[in-house]
Protein backbone atom coordinates (compact mmCIF):
# COMPACT_ATOMS: atom_id res chain seq x y z
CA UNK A 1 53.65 -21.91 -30.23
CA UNK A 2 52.52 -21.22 -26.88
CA UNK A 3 52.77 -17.93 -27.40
CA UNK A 4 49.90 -18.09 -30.20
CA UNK A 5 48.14 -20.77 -27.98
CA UNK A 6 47.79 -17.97 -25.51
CA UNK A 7 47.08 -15.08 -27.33
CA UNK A 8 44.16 -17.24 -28.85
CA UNK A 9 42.84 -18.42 -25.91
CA UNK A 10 42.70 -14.52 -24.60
CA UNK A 11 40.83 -13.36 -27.72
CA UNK A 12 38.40 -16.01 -26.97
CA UNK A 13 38.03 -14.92 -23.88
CA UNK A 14 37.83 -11.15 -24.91
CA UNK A 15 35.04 -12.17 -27.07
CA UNK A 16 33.03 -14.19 -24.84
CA UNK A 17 33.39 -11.25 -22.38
CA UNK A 18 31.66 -8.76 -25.15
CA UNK A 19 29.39 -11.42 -25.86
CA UNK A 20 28.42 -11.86 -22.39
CA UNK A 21 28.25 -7.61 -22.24
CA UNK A 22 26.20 -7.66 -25.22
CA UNK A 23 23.20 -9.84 -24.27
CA UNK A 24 23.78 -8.01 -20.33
CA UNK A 25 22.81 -4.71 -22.28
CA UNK A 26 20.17 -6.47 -24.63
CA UNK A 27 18.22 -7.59 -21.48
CA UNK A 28 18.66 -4.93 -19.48
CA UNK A 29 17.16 -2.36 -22.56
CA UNK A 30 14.29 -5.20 -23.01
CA UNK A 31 13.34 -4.66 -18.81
CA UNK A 32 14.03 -0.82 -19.03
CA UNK A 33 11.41 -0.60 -22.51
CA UNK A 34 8.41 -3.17 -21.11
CA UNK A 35 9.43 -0.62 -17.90
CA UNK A 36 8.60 2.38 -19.99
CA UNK A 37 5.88 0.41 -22.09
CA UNK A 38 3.87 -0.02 -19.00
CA UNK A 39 3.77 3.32 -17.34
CA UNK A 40 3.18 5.06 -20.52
CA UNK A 41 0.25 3.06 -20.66
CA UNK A 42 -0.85 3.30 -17.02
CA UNK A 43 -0.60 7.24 -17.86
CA UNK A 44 -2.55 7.23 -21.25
CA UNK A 45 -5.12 4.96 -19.09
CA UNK A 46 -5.49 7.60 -16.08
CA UNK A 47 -6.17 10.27 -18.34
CA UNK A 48 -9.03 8.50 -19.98
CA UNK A 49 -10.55 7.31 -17.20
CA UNK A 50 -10.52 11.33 -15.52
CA UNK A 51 -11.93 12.30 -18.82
CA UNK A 52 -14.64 9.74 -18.27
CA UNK A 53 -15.43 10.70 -14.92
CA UNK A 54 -15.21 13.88 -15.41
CA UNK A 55 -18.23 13.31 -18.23
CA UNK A 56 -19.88 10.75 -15.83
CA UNK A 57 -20.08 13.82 -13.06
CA UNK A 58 -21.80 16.22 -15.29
CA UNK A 59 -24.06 13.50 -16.68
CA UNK A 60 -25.07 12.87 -12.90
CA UNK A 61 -25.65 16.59 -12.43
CA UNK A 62 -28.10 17.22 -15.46
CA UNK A 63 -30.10 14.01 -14.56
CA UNK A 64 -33.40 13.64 -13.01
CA UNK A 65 -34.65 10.59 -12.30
CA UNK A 66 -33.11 8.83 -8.91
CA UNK A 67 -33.35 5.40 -10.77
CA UNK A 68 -31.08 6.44 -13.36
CA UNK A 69 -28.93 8.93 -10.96
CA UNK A 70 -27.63 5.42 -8.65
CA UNK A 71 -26.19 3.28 -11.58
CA UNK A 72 -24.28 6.89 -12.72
CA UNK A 73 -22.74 7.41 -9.31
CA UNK A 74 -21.81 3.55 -8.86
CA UNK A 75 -20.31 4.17 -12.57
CA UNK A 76 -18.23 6.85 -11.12
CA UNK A 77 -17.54 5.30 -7.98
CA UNK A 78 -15.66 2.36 -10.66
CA UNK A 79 -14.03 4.84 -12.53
CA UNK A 80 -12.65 6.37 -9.53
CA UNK A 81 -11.52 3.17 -8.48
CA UNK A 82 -9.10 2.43 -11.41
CA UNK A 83 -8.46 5.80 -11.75
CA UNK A 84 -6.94 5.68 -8.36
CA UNK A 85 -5.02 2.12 -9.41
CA UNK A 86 -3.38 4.11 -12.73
CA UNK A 87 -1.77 6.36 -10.10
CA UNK A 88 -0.48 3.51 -8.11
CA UNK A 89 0.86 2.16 -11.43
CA UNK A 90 3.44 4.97 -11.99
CA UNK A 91 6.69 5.71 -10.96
CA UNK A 92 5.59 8.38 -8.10
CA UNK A 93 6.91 6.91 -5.30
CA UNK A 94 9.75 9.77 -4.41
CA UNK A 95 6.71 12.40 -5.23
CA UNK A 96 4.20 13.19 -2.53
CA UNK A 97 0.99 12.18 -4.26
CA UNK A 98 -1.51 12.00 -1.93
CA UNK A 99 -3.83 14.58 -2.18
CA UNK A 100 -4.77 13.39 -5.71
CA UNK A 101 -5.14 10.24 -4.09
CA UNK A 102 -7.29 11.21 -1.58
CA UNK A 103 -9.25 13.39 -4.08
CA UNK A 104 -10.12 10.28 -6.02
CA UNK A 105 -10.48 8.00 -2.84
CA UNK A 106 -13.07 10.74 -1.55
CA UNK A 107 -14.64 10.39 -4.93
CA UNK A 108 -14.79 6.70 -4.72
CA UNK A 109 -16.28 6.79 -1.14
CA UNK A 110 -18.94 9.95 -1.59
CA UNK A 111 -20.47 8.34 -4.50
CA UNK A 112 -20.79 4.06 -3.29
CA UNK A 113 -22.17 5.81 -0.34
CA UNK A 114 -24.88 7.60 -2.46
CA UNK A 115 -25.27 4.90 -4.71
CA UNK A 116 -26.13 2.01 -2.53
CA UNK A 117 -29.12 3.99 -0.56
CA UNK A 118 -32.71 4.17 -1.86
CA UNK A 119 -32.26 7.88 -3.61
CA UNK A 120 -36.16 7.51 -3.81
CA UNK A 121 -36.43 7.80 -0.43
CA UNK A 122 -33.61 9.70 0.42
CA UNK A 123 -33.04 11.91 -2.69
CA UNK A 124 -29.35 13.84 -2.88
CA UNK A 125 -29.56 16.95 -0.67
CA UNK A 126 -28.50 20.64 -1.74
CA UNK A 127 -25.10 19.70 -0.12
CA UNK A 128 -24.63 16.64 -1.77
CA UNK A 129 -25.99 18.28 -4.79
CA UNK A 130 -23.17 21.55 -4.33
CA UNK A 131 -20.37 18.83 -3.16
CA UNK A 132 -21.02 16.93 -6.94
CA UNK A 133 -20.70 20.37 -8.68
CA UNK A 134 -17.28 21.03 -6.85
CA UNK A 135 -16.11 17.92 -7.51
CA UNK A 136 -17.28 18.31 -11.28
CA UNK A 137 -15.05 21.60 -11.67
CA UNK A 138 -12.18 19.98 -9.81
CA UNK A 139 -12.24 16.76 -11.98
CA UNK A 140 -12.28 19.23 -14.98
CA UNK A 141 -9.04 21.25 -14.14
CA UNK A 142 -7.42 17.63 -13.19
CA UNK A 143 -8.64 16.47 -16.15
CA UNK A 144 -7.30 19.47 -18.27
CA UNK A 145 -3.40 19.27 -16.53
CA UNK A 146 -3.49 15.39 -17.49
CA UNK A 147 -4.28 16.42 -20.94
CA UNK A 148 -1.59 18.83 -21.02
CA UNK A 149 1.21 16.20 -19.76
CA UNK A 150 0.30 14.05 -21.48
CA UNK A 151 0.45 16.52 -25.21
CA UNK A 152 4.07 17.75 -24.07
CA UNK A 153 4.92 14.39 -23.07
CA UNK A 154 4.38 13.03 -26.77
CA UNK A 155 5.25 15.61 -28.67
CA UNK A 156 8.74 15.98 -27.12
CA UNK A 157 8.87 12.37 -26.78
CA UNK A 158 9.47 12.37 -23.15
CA UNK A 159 10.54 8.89 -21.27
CA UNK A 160 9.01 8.03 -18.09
CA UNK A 161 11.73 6.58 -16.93
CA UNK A 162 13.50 9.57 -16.94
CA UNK A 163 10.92 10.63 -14.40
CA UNK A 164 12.21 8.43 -12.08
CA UNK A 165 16.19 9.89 -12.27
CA UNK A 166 14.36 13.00 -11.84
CA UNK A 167 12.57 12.46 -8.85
CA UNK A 168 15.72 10.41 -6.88
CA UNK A 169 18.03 13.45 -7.98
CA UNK A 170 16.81 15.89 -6.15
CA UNK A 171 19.77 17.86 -6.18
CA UNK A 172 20.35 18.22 -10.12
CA UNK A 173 16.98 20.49 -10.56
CA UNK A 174 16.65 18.13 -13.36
CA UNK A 175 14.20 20.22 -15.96
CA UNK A 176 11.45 17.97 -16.11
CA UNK A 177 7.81 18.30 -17.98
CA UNK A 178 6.07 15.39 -16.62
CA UNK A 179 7.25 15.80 -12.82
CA UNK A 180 6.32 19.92 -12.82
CA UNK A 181 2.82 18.96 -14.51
CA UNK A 182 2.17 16.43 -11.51
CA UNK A 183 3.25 18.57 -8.97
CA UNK A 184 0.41 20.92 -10.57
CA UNK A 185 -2.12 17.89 -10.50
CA UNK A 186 -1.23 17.90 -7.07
CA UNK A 187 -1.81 21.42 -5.85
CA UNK A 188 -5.13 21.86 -7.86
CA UNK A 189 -6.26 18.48 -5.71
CA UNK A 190 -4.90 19.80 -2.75
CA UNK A 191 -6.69 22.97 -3.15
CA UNK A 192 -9.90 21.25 -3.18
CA UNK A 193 -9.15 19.18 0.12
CA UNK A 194 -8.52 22.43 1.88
CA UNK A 195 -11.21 24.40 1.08
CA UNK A 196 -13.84 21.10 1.33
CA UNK A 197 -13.39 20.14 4.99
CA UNK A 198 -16.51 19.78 6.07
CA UNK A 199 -18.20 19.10 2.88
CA UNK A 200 -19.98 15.35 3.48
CA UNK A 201 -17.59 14.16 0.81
CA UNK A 202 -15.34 13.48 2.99
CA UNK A 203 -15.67 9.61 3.99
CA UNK A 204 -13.59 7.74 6.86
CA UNK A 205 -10.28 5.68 6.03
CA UNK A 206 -7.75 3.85 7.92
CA UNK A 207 -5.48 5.69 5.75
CA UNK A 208 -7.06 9.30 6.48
CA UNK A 209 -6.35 10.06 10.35
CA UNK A 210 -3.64 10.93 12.20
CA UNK A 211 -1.54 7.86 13.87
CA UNK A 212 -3.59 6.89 17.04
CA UNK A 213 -1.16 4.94 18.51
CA UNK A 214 1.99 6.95 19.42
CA UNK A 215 2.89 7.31 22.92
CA UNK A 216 6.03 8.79 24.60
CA UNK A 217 8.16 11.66 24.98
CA UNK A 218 10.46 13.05 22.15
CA UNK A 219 13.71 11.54 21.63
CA UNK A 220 16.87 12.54 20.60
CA UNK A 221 19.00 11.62 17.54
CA UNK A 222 21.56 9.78 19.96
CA UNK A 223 18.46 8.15 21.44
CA UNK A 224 17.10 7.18 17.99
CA UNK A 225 20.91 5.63 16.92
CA UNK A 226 20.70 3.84 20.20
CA UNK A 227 17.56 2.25 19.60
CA UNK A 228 18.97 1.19 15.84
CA UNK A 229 22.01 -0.44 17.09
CA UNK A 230 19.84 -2.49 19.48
CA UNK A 231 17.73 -3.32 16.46
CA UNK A 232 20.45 -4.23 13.91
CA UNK A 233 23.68 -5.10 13.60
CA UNK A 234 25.94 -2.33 13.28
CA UNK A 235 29.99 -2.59 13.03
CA UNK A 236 31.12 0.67 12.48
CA UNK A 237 29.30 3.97 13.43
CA UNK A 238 30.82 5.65 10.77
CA UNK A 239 28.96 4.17 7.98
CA UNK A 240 25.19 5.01 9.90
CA UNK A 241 23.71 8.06 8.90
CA UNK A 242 20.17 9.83 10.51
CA UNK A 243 18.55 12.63 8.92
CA UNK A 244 14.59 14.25 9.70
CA UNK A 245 11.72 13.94 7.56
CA UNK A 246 10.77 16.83 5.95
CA UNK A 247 8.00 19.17 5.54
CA UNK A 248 4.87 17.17 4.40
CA UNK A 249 5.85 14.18 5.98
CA UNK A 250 2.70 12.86 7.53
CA UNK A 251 4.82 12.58 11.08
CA UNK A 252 7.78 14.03 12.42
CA UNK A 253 11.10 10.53 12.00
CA UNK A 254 14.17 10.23 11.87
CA UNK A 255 15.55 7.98 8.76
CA UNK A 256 18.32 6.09 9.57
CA UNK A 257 20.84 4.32 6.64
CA UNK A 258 23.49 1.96 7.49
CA UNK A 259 25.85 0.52 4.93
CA UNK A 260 28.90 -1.99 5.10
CA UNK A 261 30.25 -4.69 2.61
CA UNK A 262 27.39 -7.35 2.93
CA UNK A 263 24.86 -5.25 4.33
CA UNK A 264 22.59 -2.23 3.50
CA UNK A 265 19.69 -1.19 6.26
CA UNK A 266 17.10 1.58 6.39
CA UNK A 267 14.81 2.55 9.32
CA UNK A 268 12.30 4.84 10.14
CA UNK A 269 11.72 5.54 14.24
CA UNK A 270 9.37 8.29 15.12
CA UNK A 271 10.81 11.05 16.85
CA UNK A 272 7.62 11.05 19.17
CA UNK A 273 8.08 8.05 21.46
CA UNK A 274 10.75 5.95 19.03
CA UNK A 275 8.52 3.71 18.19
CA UNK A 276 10.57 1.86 14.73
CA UNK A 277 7.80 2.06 11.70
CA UNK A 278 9.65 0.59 9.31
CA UNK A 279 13.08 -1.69 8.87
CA UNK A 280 14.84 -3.43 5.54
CA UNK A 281 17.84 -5.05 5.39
CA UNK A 282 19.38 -5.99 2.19
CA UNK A 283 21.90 -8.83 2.06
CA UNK A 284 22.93 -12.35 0.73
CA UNK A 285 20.97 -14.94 1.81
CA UNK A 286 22.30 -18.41 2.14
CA UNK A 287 21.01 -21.73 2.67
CA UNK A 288 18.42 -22.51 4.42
CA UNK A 289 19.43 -23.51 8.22
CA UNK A 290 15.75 -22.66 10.28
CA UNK A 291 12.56 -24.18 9.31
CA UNK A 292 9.11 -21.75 8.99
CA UNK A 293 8.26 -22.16 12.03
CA UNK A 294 11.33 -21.41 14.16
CA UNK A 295 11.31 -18.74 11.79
CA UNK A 296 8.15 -17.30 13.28
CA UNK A 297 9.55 -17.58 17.25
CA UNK A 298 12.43 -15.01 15.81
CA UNK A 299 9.47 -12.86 14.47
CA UNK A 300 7.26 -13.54 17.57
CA UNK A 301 10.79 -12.49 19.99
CA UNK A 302 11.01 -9.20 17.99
CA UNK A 303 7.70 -7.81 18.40
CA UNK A 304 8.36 -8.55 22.35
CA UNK A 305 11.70 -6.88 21.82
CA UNK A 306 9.58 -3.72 20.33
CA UNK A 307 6.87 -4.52 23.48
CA UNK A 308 3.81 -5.24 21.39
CA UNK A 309 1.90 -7.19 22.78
CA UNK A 310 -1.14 -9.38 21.85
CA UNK A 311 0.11 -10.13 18.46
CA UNK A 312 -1.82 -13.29 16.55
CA UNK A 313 0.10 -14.80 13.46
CA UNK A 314 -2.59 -14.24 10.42
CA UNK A 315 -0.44 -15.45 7.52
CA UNK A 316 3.01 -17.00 6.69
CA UNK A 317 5.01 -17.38 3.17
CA UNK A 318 8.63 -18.70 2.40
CA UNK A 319 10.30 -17.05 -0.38
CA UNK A 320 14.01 -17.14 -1.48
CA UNK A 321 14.88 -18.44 1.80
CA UNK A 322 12.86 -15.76 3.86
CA UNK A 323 10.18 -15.91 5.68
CA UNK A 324 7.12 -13.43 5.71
CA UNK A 325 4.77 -12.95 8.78
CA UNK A 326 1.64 -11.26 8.93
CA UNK A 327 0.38 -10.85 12.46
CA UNK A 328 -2.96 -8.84 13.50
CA UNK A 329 -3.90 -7.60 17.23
CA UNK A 330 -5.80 -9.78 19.33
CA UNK A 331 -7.95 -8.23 22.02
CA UNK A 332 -10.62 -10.88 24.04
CA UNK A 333 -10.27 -13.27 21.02
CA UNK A 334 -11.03 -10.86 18.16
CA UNK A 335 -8.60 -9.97 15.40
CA UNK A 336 -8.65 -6.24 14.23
CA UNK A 337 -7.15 -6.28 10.92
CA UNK A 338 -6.68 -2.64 11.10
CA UNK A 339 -4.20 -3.19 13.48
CA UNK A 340 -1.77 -5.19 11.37
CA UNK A 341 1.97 -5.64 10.96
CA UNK A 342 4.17 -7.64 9.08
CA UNK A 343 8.03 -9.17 9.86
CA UNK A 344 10.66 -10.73 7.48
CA UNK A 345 12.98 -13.39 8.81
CA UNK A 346 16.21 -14.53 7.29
CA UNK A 347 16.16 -18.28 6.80
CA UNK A 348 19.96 -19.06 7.14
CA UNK A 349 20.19 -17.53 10.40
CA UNK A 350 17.44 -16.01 11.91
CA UNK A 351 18.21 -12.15 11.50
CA UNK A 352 15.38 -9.85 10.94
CA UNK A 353 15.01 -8.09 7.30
CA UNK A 354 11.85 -6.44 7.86
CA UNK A 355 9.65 -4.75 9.56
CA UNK A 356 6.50 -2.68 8.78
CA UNK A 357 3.87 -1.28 11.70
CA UNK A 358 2.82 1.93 10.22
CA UNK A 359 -0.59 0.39 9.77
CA UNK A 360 -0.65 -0.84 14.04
CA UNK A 361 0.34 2.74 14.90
CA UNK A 362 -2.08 4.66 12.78
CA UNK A 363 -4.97 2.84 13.61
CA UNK A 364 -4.48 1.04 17.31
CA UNK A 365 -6.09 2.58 20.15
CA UNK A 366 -8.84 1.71 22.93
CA UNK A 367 -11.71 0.02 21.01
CA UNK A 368 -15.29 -1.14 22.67
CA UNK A 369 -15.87 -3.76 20.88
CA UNK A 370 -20.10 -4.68 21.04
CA UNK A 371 -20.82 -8.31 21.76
CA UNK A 372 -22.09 -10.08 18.30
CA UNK A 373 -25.89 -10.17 17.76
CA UNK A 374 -26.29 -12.73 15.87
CA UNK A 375 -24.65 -16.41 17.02
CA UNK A 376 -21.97 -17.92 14.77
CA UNK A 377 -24.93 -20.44 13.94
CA UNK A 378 -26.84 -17.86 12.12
CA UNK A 379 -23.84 -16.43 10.38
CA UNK A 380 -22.52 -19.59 8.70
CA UNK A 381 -26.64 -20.20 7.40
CA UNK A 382 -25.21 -16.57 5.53
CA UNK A 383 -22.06 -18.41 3.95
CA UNK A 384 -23.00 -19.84 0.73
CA UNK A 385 -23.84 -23.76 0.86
CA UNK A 386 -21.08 -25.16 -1.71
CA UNK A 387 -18.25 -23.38 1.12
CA UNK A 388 -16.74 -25.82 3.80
CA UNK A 389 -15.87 -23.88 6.33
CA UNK A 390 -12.64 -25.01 8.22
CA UNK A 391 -11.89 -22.31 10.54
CA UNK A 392 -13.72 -19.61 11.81
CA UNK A 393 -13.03 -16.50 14.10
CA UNK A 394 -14.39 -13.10 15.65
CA UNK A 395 -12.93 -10.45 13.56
CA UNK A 396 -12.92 -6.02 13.50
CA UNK A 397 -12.22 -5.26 9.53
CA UNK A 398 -12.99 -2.00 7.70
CA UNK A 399 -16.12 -2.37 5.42
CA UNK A 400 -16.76 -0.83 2.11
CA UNK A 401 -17.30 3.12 3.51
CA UNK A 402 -13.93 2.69 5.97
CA UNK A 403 -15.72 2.26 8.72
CA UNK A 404 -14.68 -0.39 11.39
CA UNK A 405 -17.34 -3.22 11.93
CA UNK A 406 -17.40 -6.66 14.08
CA UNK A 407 -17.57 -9.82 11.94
CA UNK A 408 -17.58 -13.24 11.65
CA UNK A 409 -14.31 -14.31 9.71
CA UNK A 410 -15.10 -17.70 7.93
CA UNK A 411 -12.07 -19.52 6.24
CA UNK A 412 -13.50 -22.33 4.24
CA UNK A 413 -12.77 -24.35 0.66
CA UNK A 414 -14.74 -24.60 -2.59
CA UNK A 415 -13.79 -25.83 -6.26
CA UNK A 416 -10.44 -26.73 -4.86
CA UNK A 417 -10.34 -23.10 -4.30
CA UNK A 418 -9.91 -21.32 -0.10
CA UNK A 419 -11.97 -18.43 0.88
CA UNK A 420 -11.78 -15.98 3.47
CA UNK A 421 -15.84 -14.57 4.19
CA UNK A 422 -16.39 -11.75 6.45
CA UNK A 423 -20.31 -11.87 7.74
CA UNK A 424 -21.24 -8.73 10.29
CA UNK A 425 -22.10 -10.26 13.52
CA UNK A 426 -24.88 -7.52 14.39
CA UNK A 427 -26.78 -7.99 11.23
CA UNK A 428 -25.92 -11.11 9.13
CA UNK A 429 -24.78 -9.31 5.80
CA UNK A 430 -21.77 -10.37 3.93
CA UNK A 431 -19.25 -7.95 4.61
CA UNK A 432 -16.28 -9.17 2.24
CA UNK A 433 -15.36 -12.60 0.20
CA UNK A 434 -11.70 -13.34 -0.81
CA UNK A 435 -9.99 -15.78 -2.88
CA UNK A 436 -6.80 -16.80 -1.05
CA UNK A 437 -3.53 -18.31 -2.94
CA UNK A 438 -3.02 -21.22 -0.86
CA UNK A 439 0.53 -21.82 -3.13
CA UNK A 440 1.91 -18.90 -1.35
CA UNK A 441 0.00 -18.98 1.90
CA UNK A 442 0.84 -21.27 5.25
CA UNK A 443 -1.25 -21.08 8.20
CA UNK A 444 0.27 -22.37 11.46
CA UNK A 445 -1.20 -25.75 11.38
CA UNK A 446 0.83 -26.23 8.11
CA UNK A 447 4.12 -25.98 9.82
């Protein structure tokens, strides 16, 4: 009897196992085809946009009237735009895209500056004129390779997501359509970067220089383990590797991994200096032990550790037990959001997850900032009437053409709804309006 008794109580077992396996598989498919679903359309969706600008750049070229010309270019200048958001959308990350980025970014930037000057008094000029041409035969081969993915692609029924095993097997020389045609994409906009250098295309971007901020002599790979152990927590050397970036990476670092049985880490340190750009650290998190705020002195003790200085705490958010910290650079009581970086703080006990200051090191360096023209008076009479303002401050922010200008930073309330304004303190205009999600944003006074 309890021989059966057994025996029936394993096969109900066995079958709630397979059961259990079964609707494990059925979600996982269900993630992996809305996975699939949405980059094939991100991909059908870039193509049609570069066939529409593509169009909209030849329309520009055959027309004559400035009045007409201005609404074209801002059309292409919003075509770029999500053009440049379909390539964000796809799985490209192990791919160095950037040039095709760039192409479209310079796109984006030539044209809104066009567009928003009086072309009747300032008409295009022959090398405006000759940079729009370029770009139209450039858009056109882009264009043309997109098509061509994209007709291989369906008729051999090709999966994105295999594009991703492609991409993180580098080793396999997996045969694969869609990642040779990008790699094309990407050499045809390359091509055009090179031999356009000093066409006046070419706008200004935080993301488009050289890192500014990078001081120190070379180090060593020893030097560069050193500096990780004093950065993480690391019980056996044996499971920390360190390898060099390769050609194309945008600076010479060394990439360290570390792995044990709770804990995986990855940093990058830059082999000029070892200055860390980047830190994750993936683990369990448990309860919660530390509130936000004592959260933030760990995050505020780091950047010390690292010896930045002048830090200001922008923005806070608790998820999952973790808390996220934006901070900006303060220099004479103005925030320069160029300069930003952003820390991740383990809830249960304090450790640091993360770390990101490629954006501080690109763009920090020796500013003059101008005193404001206008009085703070005069810039809130800018601020639309239905805003109450609650906070204000002196803020540096990149405006629409890249270009770094001093502002009044307004943070007020309206519908129920928080705002962040941006009015230029030489001039009075409204430089930039944002909606804020005050569910997932704490400022310091609501610790």
């Amino acid at each position: 009897m309890i021989r059966w008794i057994i025996i029936a109580a394993l096969t109900v077992g066995i079958a709630g196992t397979a059961f259990w396996g079964y609707q494990e598989h059925q979600e996982k498919n269900a993630i992996l085809i809305q996975a699939e679903n949405d980059y094939q359309r991100s991909f059908h969706d870039l193509s049609y946009h570069m066939d529409l600008l593509h169009d909209k750049i030849g329309t520009a070229l055959a027309m004559n009237s400035e009045s007409s010309l201005s609404p074209q270019l801002v059309d292409i200048w919003r075509l770029s735009s999500e053009a440049l958001n379909d390539v964000g959308q796809l799985p490209l990350g192990l791919l160095p895209f950037n040039k095709t980025e760039e192409f479209l970014s310079n796109i984006g930037d030539f044209t809104y500056r066009t567009a928003v000057r009086n072309l009747e008094n300032e008409p295009l000029s022959k090398e405006e004129t000759e940079a729009l041409k370029e770009l139209y035969s450039q858009s056109s081969n882009i264009k043309d390779e997109l098509r061509q993915i994209q007709h291989i692609a369906l008729e051999n029924n090709l999966r994105w997501m295999d594009v991703q095993l492609a991409l993180a097997n580098e080793e396999a020389q997996i045969d694969n359509t869609i990642v040779d045609g990008f790699k094309t994409v990407e050499k045809t906009a390359g091509e055009f970067s090179e031999t356009n250098v000093d066409s006046p295309i070419i706008g200004t971007s935080s993301r488009e220089h050289e890192y500014k901020n990078l001081s120190g002599d070379e180090i060593s790979e020893e030097e560069a383990l050193d500096i990780t152990k004093s950065l993480i927590e690391v019980e056996n050397d044996e499971n920390i590797t360190i390898t060099e970036s390769g050609e194309g990476s945008e600076i010479p670092l060394y990439s360290i991994s570390y792995r044990n049985e709770n804990k995986n880490a990855y940093m990058d340190i830059t082999q000029q200096g070892g200055h860390p750009l980047s830190l994750l650290i993936n683990r369990p998190i448990h309860d919660q032990e530390i509130s936000l705020n004592e959260g933030l002195e760990k995050a505020e003790d780091y950047l010390k550790k690292l010896g930045l200085e002048n830090m200001t705490l922008f923005q806070s958010s608790q998820y999952n037990n973790m808390g996220h910290y934006s901070f900006l650079y303060e220099e004479n009581d103005v925030r320069i959001f160029s300069d930003a970086l952003e820390v991740k703080v383990a809830l249960d006990d304090g450790e640091i997850l993360g770390f990101t200051a490629n954006n501080y090191y690109m763009n920090h360096t020796d500013r003059d900032i101008p005193d404001p023209e206008i009085s703070d008076k005069e810039a809130k009479e800018m601020v639309n009437n239905g805003v109450d303002i609650q906070e204000e401050f002196l803020a540096v922010i990149d405006n629409d053409l890249g270009e770094e200008v001093l502002t009044y930073e307004f943070l007020g309330v309206m519908n129920d709804e928080t705002y962040r304004i941006f009015i230029n303190a030489m001039d009075g205009k409204e430089e930039k309006v944002e909606r804020l999600d005050g569910t997932e944003i704490n400022y310091s006074a609501g610790y």
